[in-house]
C-alpha atoms as a PDB file:
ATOM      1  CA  UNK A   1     116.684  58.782 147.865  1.00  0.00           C
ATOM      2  CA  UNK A   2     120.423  59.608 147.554  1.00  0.00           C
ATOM      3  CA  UNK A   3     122.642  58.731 144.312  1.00  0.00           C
ATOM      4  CA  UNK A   4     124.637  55.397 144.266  1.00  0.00           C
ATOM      5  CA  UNK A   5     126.404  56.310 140.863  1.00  0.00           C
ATOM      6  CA  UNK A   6     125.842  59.449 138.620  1.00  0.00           C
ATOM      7  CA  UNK A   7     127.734  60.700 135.049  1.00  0.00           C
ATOM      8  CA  UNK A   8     127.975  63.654 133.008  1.00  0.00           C
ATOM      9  CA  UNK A   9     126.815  63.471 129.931  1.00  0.00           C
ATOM     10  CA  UNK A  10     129.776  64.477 128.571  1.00  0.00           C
ATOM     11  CA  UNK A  11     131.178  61.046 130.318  1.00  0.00           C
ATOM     12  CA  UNK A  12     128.455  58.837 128.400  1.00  0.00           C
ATOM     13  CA  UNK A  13     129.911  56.988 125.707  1.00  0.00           C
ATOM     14  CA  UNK A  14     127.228  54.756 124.907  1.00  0.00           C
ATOM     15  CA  UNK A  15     123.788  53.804 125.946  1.00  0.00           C
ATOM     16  CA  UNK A  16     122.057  50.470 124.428  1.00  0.00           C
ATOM     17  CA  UNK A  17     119.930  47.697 125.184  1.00  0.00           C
ATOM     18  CA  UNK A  18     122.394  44.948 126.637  1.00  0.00           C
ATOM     19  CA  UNK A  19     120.303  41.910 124.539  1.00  0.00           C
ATOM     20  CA  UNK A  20     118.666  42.579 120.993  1.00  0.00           C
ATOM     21  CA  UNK A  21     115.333  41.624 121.085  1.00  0.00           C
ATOM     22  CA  UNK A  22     113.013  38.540 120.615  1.00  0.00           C
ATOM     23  CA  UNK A  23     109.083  39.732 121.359  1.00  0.00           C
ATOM     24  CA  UNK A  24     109.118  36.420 122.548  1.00  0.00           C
ATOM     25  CA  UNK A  25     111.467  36.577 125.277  1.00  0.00           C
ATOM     26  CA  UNK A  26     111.712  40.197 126.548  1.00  0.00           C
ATOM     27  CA  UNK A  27     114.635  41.416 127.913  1.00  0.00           C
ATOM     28  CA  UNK A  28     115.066  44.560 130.317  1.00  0.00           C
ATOM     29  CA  UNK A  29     118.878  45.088 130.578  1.00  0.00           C
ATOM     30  CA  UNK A  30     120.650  47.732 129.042  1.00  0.00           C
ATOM     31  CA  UNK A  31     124.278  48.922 129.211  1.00  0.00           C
ATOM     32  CA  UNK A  32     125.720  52.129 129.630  1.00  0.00           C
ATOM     33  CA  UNK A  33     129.444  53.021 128.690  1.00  0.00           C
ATOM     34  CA  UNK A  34     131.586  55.881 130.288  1.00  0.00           C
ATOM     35  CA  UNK A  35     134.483  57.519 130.891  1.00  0.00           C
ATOM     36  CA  UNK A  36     136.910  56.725 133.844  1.00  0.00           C
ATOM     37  CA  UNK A  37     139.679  58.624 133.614  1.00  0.00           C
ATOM     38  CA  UNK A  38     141.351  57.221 130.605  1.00  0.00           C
ATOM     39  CA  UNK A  39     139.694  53.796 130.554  1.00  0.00           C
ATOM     40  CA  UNK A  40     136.268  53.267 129.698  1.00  0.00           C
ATOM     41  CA  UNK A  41     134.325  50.905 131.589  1.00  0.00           C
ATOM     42  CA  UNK A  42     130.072  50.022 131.982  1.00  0.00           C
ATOM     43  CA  UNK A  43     127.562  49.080 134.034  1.00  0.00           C
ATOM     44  CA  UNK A  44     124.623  46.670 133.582  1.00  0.00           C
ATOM     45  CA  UNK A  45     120.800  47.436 134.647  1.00  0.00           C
ATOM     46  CA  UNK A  46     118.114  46.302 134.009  1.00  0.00           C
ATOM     47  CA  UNK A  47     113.972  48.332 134.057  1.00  0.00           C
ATOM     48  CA  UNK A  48     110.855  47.484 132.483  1.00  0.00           C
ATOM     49  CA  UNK A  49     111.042  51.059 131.492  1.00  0.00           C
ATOM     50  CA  UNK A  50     114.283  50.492 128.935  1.00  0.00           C
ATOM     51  CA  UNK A  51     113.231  51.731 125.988  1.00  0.00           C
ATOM     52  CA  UNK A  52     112.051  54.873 127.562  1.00  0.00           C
ATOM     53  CA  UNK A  53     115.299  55.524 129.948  1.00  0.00           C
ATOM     54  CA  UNK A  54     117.283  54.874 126.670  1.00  0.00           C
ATOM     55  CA  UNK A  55     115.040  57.653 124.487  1.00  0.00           C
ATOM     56  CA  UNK A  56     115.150  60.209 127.486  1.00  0.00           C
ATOM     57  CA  UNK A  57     118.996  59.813 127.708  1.00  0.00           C
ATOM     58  CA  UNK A  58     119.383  59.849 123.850  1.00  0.00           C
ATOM     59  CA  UNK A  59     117.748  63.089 123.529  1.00  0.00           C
ATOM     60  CA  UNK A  60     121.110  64.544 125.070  1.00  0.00           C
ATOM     61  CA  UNK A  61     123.559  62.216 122.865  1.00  0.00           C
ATOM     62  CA  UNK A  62     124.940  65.668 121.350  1.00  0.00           C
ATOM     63  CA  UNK A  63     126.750  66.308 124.946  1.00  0.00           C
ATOM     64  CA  UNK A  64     128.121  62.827 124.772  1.00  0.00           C
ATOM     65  CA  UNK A  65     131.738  62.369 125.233  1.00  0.00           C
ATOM     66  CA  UNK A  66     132.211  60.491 121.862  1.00  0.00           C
ATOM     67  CA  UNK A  67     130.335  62.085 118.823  1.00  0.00           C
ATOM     68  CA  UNK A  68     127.180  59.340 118.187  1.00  0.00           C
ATOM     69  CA  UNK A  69     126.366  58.246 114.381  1.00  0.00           C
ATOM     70  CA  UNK A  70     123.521  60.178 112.938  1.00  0.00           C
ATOM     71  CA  UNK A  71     121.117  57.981 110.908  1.00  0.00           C
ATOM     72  CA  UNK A  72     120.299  58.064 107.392  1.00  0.00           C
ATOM     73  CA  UNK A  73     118.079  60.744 105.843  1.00  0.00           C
ATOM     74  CA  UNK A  74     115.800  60.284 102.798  1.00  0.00           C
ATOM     75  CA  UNK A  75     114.210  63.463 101.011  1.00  0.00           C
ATOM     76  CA  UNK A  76     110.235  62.849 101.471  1.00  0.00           C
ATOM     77  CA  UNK A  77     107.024  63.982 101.685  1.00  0.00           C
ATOM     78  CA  UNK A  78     104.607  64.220 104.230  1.00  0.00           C
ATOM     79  CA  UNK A  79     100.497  64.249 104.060  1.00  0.00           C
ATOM     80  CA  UNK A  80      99.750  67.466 105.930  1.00  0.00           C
ATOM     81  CA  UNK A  81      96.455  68.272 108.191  1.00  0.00           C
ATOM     82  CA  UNK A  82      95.674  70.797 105.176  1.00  0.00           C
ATOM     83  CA  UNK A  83      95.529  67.687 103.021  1.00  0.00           C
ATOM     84  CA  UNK A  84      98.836  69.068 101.056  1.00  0.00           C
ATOM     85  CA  UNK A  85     101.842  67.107 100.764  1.00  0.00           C
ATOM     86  CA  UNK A  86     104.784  69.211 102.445  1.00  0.00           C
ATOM     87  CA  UNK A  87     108.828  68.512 101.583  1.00  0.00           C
ATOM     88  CA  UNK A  88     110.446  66.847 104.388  1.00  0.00           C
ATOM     89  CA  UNK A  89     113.646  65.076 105.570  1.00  0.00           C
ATOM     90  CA  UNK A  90     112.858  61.973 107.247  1.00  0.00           C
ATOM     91  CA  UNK A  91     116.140  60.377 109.172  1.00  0.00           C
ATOM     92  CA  UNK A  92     115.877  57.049 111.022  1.00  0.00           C
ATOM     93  CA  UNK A  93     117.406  58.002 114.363  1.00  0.00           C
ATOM     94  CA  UNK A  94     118.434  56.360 116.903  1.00  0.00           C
ATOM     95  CA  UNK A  95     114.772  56.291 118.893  1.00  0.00           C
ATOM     96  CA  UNK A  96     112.516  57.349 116.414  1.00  0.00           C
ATOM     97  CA  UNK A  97     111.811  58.263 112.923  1.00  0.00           C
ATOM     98  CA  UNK A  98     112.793  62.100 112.739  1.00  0.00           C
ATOM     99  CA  UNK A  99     111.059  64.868 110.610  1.00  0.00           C
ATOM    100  CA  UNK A 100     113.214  67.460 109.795  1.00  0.00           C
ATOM    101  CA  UNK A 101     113.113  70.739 107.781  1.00  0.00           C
ATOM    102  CA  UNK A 102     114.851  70.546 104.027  1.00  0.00           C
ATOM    103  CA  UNK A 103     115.882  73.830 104.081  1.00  0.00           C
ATOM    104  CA  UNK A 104     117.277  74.535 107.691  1.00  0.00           C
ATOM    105  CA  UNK A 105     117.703  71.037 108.913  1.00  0.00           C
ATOM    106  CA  UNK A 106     115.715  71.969 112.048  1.00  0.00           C
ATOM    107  CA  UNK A 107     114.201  68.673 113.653  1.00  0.00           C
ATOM    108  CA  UNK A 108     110.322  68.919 113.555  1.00  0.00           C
ATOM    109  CA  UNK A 109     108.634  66.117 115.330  1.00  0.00           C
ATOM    110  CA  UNK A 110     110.067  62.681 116.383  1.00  0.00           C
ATOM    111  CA  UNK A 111     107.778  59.616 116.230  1.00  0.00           C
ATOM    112  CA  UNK A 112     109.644  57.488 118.987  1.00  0.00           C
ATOM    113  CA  UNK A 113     110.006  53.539 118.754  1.00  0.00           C
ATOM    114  CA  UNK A 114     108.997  53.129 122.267  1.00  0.00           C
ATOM    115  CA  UNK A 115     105.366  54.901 121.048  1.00  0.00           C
ATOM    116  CA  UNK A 116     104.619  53.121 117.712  1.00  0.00           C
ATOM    117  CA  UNK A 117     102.234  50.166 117.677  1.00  0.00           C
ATOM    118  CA  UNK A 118     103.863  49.247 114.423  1.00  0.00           C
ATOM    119  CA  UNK A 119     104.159  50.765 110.419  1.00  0.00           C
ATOM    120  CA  UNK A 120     102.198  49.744 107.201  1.00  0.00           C
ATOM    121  CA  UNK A 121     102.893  50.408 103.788  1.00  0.00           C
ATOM    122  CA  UNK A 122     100.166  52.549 102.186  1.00  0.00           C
ATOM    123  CA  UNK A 123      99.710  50.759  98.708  1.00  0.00           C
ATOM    124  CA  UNK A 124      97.570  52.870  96.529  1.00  0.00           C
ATOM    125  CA  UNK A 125      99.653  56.101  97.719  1.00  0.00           C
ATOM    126  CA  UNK A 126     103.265  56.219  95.321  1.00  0.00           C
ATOM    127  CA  UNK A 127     105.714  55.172  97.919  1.00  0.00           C
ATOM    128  CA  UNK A 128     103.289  55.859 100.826  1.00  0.00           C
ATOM    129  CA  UNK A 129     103.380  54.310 104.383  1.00  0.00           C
ATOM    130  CA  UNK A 130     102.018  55.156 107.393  1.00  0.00           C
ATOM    131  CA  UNK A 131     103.409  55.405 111.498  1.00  0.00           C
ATOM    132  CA  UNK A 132     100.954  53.657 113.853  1.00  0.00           C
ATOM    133  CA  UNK A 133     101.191  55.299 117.208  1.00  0.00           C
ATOM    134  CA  UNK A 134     100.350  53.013 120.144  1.00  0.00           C
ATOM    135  CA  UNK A 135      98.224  55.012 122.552  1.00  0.00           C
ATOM    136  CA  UNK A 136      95.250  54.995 119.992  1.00  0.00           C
ATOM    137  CA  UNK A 137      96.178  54.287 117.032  1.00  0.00           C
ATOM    138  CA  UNK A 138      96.968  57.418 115.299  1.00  0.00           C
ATOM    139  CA  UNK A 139      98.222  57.609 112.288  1.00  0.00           C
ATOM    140  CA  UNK A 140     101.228  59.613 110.196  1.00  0.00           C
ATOM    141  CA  UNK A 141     101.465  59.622 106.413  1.00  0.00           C
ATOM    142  CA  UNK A 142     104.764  59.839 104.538  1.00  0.00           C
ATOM    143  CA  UNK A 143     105.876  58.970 100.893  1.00  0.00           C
ATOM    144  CA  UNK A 144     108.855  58.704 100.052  1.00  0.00           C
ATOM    145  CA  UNK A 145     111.217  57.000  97.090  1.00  0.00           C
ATOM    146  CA  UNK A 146     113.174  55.117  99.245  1.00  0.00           C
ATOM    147  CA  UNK A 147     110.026  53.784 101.118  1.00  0.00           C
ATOM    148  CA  UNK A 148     111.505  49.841 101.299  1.00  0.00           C
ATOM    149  CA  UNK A 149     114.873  51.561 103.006  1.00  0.00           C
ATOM    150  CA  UNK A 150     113.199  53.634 105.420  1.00  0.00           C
ATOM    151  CA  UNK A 151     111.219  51.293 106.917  1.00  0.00           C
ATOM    152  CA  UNK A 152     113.845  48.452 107.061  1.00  0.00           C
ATOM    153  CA  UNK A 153     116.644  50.874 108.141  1.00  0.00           C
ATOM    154  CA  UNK A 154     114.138  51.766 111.123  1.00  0.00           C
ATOM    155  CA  UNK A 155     113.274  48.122 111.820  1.00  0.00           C
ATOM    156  CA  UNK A 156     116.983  47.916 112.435  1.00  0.00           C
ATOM    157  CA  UNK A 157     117.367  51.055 114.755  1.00  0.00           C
ATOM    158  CA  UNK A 158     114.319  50.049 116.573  1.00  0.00           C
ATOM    159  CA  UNK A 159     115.932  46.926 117.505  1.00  0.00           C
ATOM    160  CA  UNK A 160     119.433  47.851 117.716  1.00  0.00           C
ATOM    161  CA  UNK A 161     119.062  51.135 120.076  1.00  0.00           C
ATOM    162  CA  UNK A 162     116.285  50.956 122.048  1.00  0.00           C
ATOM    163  CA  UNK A 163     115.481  46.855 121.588  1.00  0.00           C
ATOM    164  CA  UNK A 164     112.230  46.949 120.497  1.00  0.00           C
ATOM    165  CA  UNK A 165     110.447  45.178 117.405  1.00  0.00           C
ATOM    166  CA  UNK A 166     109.018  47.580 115.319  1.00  0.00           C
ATOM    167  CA  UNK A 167     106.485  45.682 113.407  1.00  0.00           C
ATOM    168  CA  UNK A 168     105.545  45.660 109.977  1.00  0.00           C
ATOM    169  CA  UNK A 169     101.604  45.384 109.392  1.00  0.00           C
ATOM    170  CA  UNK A 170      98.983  44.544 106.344  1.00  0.00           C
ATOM    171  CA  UNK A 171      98.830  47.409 104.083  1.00  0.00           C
ATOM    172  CA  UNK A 172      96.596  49.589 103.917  1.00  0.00           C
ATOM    173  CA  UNK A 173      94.627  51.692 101.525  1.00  0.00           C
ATOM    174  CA  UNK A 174      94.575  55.640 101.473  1.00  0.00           C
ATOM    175  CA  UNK A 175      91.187  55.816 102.254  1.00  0.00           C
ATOM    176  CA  UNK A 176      91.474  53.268 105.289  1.00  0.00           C
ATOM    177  CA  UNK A 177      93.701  56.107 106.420  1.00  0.00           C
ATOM    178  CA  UNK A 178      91.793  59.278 105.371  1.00  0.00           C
ATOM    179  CA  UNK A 179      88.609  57.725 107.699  1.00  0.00           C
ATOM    180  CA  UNK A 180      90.852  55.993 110.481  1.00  0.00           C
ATOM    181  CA  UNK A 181      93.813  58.521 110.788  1.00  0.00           C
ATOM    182  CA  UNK A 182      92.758  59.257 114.526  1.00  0.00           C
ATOM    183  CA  UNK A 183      92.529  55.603 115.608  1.00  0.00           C
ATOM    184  CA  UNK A 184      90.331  54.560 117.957  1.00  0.00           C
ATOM    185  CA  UNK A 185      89.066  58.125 117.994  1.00  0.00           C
ATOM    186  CA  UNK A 186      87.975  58.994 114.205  1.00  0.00           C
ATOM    187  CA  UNK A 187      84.271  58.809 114.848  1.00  0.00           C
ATOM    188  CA  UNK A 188      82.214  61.590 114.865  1.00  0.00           C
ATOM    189  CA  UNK A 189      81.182  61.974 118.355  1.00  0.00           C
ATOM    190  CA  UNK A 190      85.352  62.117 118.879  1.00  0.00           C
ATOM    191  CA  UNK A 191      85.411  65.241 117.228  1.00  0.00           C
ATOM    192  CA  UNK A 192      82.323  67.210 117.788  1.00  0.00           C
ATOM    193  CA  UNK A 193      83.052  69.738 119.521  1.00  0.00           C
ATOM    194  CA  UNK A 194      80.928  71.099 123.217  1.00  0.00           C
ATOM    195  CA  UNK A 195      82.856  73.953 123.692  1.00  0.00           C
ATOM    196  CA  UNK A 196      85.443  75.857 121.246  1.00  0.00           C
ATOM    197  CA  UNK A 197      87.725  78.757 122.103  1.00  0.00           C
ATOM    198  CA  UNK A 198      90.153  81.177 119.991  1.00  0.00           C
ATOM    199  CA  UNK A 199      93.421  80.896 120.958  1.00  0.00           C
ATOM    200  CA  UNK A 200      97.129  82.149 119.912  1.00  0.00           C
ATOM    201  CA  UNK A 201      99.330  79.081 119.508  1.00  0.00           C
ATOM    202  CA  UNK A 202     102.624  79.200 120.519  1.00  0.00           C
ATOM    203  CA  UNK A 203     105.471  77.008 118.424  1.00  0.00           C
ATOM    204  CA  UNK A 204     108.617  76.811 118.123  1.00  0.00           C
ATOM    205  CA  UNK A 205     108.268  75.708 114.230  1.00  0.00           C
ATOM    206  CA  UNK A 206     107.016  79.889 114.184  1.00  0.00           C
ATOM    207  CA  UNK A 207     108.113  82.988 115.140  1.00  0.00           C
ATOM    208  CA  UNK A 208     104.963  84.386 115.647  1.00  0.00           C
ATOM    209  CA  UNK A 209     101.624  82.975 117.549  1.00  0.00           C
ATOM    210  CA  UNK A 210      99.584  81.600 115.054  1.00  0.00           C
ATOM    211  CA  UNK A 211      95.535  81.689 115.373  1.00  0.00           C
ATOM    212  CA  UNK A 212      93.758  78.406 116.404  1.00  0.00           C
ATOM    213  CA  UNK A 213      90.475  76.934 117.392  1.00  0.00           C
ATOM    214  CA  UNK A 214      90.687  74.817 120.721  1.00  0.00           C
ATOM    215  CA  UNK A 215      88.084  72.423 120.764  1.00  0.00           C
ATOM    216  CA  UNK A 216      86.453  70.581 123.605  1.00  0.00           C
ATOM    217  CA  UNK A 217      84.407  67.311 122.885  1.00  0.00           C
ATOM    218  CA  UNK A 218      83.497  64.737 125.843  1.00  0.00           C
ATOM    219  CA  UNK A 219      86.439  62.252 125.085  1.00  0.00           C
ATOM    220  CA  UNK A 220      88.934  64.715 123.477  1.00  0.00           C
ATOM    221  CA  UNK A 221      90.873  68.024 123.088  1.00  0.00           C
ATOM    222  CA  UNK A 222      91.237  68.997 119.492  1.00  0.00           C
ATOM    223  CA  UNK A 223      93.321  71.958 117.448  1.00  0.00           C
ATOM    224  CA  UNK A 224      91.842  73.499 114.797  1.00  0.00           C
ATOM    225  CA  UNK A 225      92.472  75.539 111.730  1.00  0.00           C
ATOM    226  CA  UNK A 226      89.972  78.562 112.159  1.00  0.00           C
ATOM    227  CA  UNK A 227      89.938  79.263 108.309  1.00  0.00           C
ATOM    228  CA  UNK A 228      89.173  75.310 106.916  1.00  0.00           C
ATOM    229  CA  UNK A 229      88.080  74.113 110.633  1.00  0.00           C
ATOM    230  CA  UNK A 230      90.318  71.086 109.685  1.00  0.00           C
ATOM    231  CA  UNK A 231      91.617  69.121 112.981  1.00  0.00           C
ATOM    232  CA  UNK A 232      95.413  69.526 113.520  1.00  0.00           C
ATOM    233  CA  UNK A 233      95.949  67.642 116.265  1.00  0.00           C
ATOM    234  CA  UNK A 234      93.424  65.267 118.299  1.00  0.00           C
ATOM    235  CA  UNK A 235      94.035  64.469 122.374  1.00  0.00           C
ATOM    236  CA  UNK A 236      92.148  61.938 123.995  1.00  0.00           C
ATOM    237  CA  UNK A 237      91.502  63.991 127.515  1.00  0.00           C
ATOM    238  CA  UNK A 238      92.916  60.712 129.790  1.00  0.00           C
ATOM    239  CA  UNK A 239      96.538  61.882 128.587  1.00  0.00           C
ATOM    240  CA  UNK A 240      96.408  65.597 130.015  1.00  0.00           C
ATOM    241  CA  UNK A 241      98.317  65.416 133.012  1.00  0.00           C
ATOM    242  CA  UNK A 242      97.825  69.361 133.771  1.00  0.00           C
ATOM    243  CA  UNK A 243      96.530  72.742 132.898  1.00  0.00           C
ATOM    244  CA  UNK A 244      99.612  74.981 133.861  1.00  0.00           C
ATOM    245  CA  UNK A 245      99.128  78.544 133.972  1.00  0.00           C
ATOM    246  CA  UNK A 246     101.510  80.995 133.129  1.00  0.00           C
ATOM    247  CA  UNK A 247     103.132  82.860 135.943  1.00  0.00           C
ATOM    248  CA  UNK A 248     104.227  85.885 133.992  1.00  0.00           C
ATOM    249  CA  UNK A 249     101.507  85.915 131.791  1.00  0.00           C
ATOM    250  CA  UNK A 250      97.679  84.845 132.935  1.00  0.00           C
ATOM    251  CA  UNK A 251      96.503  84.578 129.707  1.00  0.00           C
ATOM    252  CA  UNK A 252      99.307  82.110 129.076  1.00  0.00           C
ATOM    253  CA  UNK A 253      98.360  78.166 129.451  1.00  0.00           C
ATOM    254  CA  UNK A 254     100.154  75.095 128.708  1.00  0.00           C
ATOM    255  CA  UNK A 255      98.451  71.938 128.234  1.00  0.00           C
ATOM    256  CA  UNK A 256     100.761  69.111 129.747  1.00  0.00           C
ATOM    257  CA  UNK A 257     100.560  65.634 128.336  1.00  0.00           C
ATOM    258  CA  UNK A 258     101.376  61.673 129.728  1.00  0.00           C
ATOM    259  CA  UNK A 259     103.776  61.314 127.210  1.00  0.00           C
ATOM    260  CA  UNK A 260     105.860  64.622 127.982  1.00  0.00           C
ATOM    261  CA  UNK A 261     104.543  66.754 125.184  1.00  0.00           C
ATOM    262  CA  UNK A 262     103.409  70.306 125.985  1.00  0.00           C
ATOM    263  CA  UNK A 263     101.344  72.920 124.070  1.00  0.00           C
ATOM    264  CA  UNK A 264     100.980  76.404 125.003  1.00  0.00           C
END
């Protein structure tokens, strides 16, 4: 399949959904702006797959010929998997609510619009609320002073960039989230393990490998901490896409997910 019309990024000017949205009436069409020569002009098109052409593209807006607006940042804190509540900058981008380090600015993690089943306030947690992701329900847990901002400034740049409703559900209590924080996968049989392995984690949050526990149960992959055997990350095993093995290295192997995530 050849090309009928390609850009450089540093051509794009703009990317955005060409209708913002009712969940009633779905639209597909989005609109992208360029360069041509000195005029600008666009194009129309329309995919069921919008809101994921527009995140893939937007994770490249930095080469974009005109400089895009960065989205406001709130000092916060998040719940970590060790149960402590780390400093964080939380920005509503563009595509996703993005965690970012206070001290070097370095982006973390991005929980993308076009993944989140919705957000919920958490109401006996000081300015607590939680991000719903839609594949099974997992669940993220920030607080945050400016709680009522964050979650209406990324109602607005769910709708406005990528044209999706980011809803706003019942809220919940800390516990609800402390027992359901894996979704549809929280139960015990999710999470007991048939086979475990020791591992060296590679991240680019570290400069060094850090020591994990890799845990196989019959629905799931898990990460855990070796020391408190708490679960870092869960998996269910129907979004692996592929075991890749390291050419250089044999002992090297990255797990490849649905969702374009990979851990080595």
């Amino acid at each position: 399949m050849e090309p009928t019309n390609q850009w450089m990024y540093s051509d794009f000017i703009s990317i955005l959904p060409a209708a913002k949205g009712q969940a009633s009436l779905p639209n597909n069409e989005f609109i992208i702006t360029f360069k041509k020569g000195k005029k600008t002009d666009s194009m129309r098109f329309s995919s069921e797959h919008r809101a994921s052409i527009i995140t893939e593209a937007m994770r490249f807006r930095h080469e974009f010929g005109e400089r895009q607006a960065e989205g406001q940042q709130w000092f916060s804190y998040k719940l970590h998997w060790s149960d402590q509540r780390k400093s964080v900058l939380l920005v509503a981008g563009p595509t996703g609510l993005e965690q970012k380090d206070p001290g070097s600015n370095k982006l973390l993690a991005s929980y993308f619009y076009k993944d989140l089943d919705g957000i919920a306030e958490v109401s006996d947690y000081p300015g607590g609320f939680v991000v719903i992701k839609s594949q099974f329900g997992r669940m993220h847990l920030f607080a945050s002073e400016g709680r009522d901002e964050i979650i209406k400034r990324l109602q607005e740049a769910a709708m406005n960039h990528t044209g999706l409703v980011l809803r706003k559900k019942d809220p919940i209590k800390l516990e609800k989230f402390q027992t359901s924080k894996f979704g549809q996968f929280s139960d015990d049989e999710f999470i007991t393990s048939i086979s475990e392995f020791t591992v060296q984690k590679l991240s680019s949050r570290r400069l060094e490998p850090v020591r994990r526990s890799l845990c196989l149960t019959e629905a799931t992959l898990l990460e855990r901490d070796p020391s408190t055997y708490n679960i870092i990350t869960l998996k269910p095993l129907g979004l692996v896409a592929a075991l890749v093995r390291g050419k250089e290295n044999p002992q090297m192997l990255t797990i490849q997910y649905t969702d374009g995530e990979n851990r080595s």
